[in-house]
N, C-alpha and C. Protein backbone atom coordinates (compact mmCIF):
# COMPACT_ATOMS: atom_id res chain seq x y z
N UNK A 1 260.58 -66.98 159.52
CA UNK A 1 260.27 -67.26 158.13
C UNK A 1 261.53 -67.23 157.27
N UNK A 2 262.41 -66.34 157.37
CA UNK A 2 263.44 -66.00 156.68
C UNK A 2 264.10 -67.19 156.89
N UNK A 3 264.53 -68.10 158.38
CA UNK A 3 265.39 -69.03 158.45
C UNK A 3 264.83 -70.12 157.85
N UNK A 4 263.70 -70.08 157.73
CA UNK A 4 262.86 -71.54 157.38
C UNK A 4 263.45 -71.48 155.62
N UNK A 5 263.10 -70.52 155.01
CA UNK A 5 263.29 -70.07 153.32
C UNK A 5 264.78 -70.52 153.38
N UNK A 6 265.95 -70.03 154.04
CA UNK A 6 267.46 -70.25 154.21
C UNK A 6 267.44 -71.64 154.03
N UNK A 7 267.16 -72.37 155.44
CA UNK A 7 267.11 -74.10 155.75
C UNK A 7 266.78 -74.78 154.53
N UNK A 8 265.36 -74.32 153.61
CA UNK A 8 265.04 -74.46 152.44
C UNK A 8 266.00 -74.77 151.57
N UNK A 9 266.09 -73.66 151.28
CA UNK A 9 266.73 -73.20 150.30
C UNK A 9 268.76 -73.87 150.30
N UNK A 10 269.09 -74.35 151.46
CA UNK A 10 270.25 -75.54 151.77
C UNK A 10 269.92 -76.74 151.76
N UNK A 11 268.48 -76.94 151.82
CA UNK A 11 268.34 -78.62 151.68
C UNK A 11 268.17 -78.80 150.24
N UNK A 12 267.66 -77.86 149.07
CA UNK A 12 268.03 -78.23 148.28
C UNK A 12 269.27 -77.71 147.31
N UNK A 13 269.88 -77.02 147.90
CA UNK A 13 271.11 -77.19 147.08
C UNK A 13 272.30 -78.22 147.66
N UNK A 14 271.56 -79.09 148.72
CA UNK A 14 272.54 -80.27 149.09
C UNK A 14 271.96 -81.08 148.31
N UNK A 15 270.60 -81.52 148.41
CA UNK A 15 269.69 -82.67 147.54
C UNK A 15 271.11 -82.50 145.83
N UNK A 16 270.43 -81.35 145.37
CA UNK A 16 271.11 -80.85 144.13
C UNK A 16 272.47 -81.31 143.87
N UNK A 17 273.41 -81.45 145.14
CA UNK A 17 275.14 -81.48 144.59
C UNK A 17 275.07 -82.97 145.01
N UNK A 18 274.08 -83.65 146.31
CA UNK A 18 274.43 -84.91 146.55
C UNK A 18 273.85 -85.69 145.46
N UNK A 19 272.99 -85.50 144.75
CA UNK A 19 272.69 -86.02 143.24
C UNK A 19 273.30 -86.02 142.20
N UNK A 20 274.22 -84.91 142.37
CA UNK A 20 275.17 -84.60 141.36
C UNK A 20 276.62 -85.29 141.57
N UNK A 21 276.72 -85.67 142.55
CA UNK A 21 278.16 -86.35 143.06
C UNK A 21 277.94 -87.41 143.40
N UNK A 22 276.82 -87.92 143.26
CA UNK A 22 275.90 -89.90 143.20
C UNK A 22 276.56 -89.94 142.23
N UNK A 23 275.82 -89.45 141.46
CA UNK A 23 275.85 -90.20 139.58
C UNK A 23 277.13 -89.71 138.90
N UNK A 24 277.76 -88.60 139.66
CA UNK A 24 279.26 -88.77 138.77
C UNK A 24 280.43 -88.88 140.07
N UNK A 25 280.55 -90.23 140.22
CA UNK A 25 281.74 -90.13 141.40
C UNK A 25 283.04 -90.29 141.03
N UNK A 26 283.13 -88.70 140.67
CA UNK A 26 284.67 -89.01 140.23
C UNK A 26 285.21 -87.97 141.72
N UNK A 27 286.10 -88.58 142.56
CA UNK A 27 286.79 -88.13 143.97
C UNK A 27 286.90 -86.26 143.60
N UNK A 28 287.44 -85.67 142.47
CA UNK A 28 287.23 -84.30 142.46
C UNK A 28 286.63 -83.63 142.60
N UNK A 29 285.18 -84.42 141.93
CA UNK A 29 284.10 -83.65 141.65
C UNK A 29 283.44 -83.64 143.25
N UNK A 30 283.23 -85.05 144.11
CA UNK A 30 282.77 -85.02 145.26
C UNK A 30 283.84 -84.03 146.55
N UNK A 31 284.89 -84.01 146.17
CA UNK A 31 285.37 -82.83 147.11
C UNK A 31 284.93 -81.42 146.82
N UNK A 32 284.97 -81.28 145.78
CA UNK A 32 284.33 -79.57 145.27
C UNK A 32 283.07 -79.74 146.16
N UNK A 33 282.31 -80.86 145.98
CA UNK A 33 280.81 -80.59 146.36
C UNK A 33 281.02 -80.58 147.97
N UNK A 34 281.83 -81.63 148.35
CA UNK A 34 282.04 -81.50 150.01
C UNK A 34 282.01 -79.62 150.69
N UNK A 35 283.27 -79.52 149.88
CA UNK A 35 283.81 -77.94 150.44
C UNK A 35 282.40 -76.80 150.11
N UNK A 36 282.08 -77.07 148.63
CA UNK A 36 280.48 -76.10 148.98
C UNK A 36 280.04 -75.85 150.04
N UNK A 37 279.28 -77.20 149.97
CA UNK A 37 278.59 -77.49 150.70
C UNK A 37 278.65 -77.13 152.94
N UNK A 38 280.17 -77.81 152.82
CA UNK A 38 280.63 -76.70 153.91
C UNK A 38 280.77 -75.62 154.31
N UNK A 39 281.42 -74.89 152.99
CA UNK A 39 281.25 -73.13 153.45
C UNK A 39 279.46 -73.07 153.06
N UNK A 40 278.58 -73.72 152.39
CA UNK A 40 277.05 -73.12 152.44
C UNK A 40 276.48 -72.91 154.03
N UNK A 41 277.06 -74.39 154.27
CA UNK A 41 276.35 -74.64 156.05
C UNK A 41 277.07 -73.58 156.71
N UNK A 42 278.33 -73.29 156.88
CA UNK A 42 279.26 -72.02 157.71
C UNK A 42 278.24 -70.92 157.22
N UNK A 43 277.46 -70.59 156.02
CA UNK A 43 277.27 -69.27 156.24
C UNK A 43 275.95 -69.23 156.81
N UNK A 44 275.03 -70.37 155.87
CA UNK A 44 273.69 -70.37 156.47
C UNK A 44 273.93 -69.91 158.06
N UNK A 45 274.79 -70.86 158.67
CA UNK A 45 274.71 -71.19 160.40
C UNK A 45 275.50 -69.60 161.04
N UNK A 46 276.18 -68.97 160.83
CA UNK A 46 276.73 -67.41 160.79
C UNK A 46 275.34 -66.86 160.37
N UNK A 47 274.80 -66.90 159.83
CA UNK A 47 273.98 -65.66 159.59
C UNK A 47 272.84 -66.11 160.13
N UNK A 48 272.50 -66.91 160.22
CA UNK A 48 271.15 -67.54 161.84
C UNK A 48 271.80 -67.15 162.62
N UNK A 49 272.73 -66.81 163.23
CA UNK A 49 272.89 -66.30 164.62
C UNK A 49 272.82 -64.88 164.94
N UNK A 50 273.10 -64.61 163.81
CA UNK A 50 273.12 -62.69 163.78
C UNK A 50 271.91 -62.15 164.87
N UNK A 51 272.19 -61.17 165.03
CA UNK A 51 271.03 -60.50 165.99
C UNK A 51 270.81 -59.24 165.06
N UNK A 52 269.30 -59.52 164.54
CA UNK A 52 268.91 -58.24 163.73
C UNK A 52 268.09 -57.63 164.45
């Protein structure tokens, strides 16, 4: 349950920045959102593996 809420909870804060870096494509703004978005997935995917 917890990973499902996580997975959630990354699909929409990608929906969120890839909407946000549609409608304003200025190259800065879509790298900020790239790199988020990368360290979000690094942690989501680190902390699904944990053994609790």
């Amino acid at each position: 349950m917890t990973r499902a809420m996580a997975g959630l909870a990354f699909a929409t804060l990608a929906a969120f920045l890839g909407i946000l870096a549609w409608e304003v494509p200025h190259p800065d703004l879509v790298i900020i959102v790239a790199v988020v978005l990368i360290l979000a997935a690094y942690d989501f995917l680190s902390g699904a593996r944990e053994d609790r």
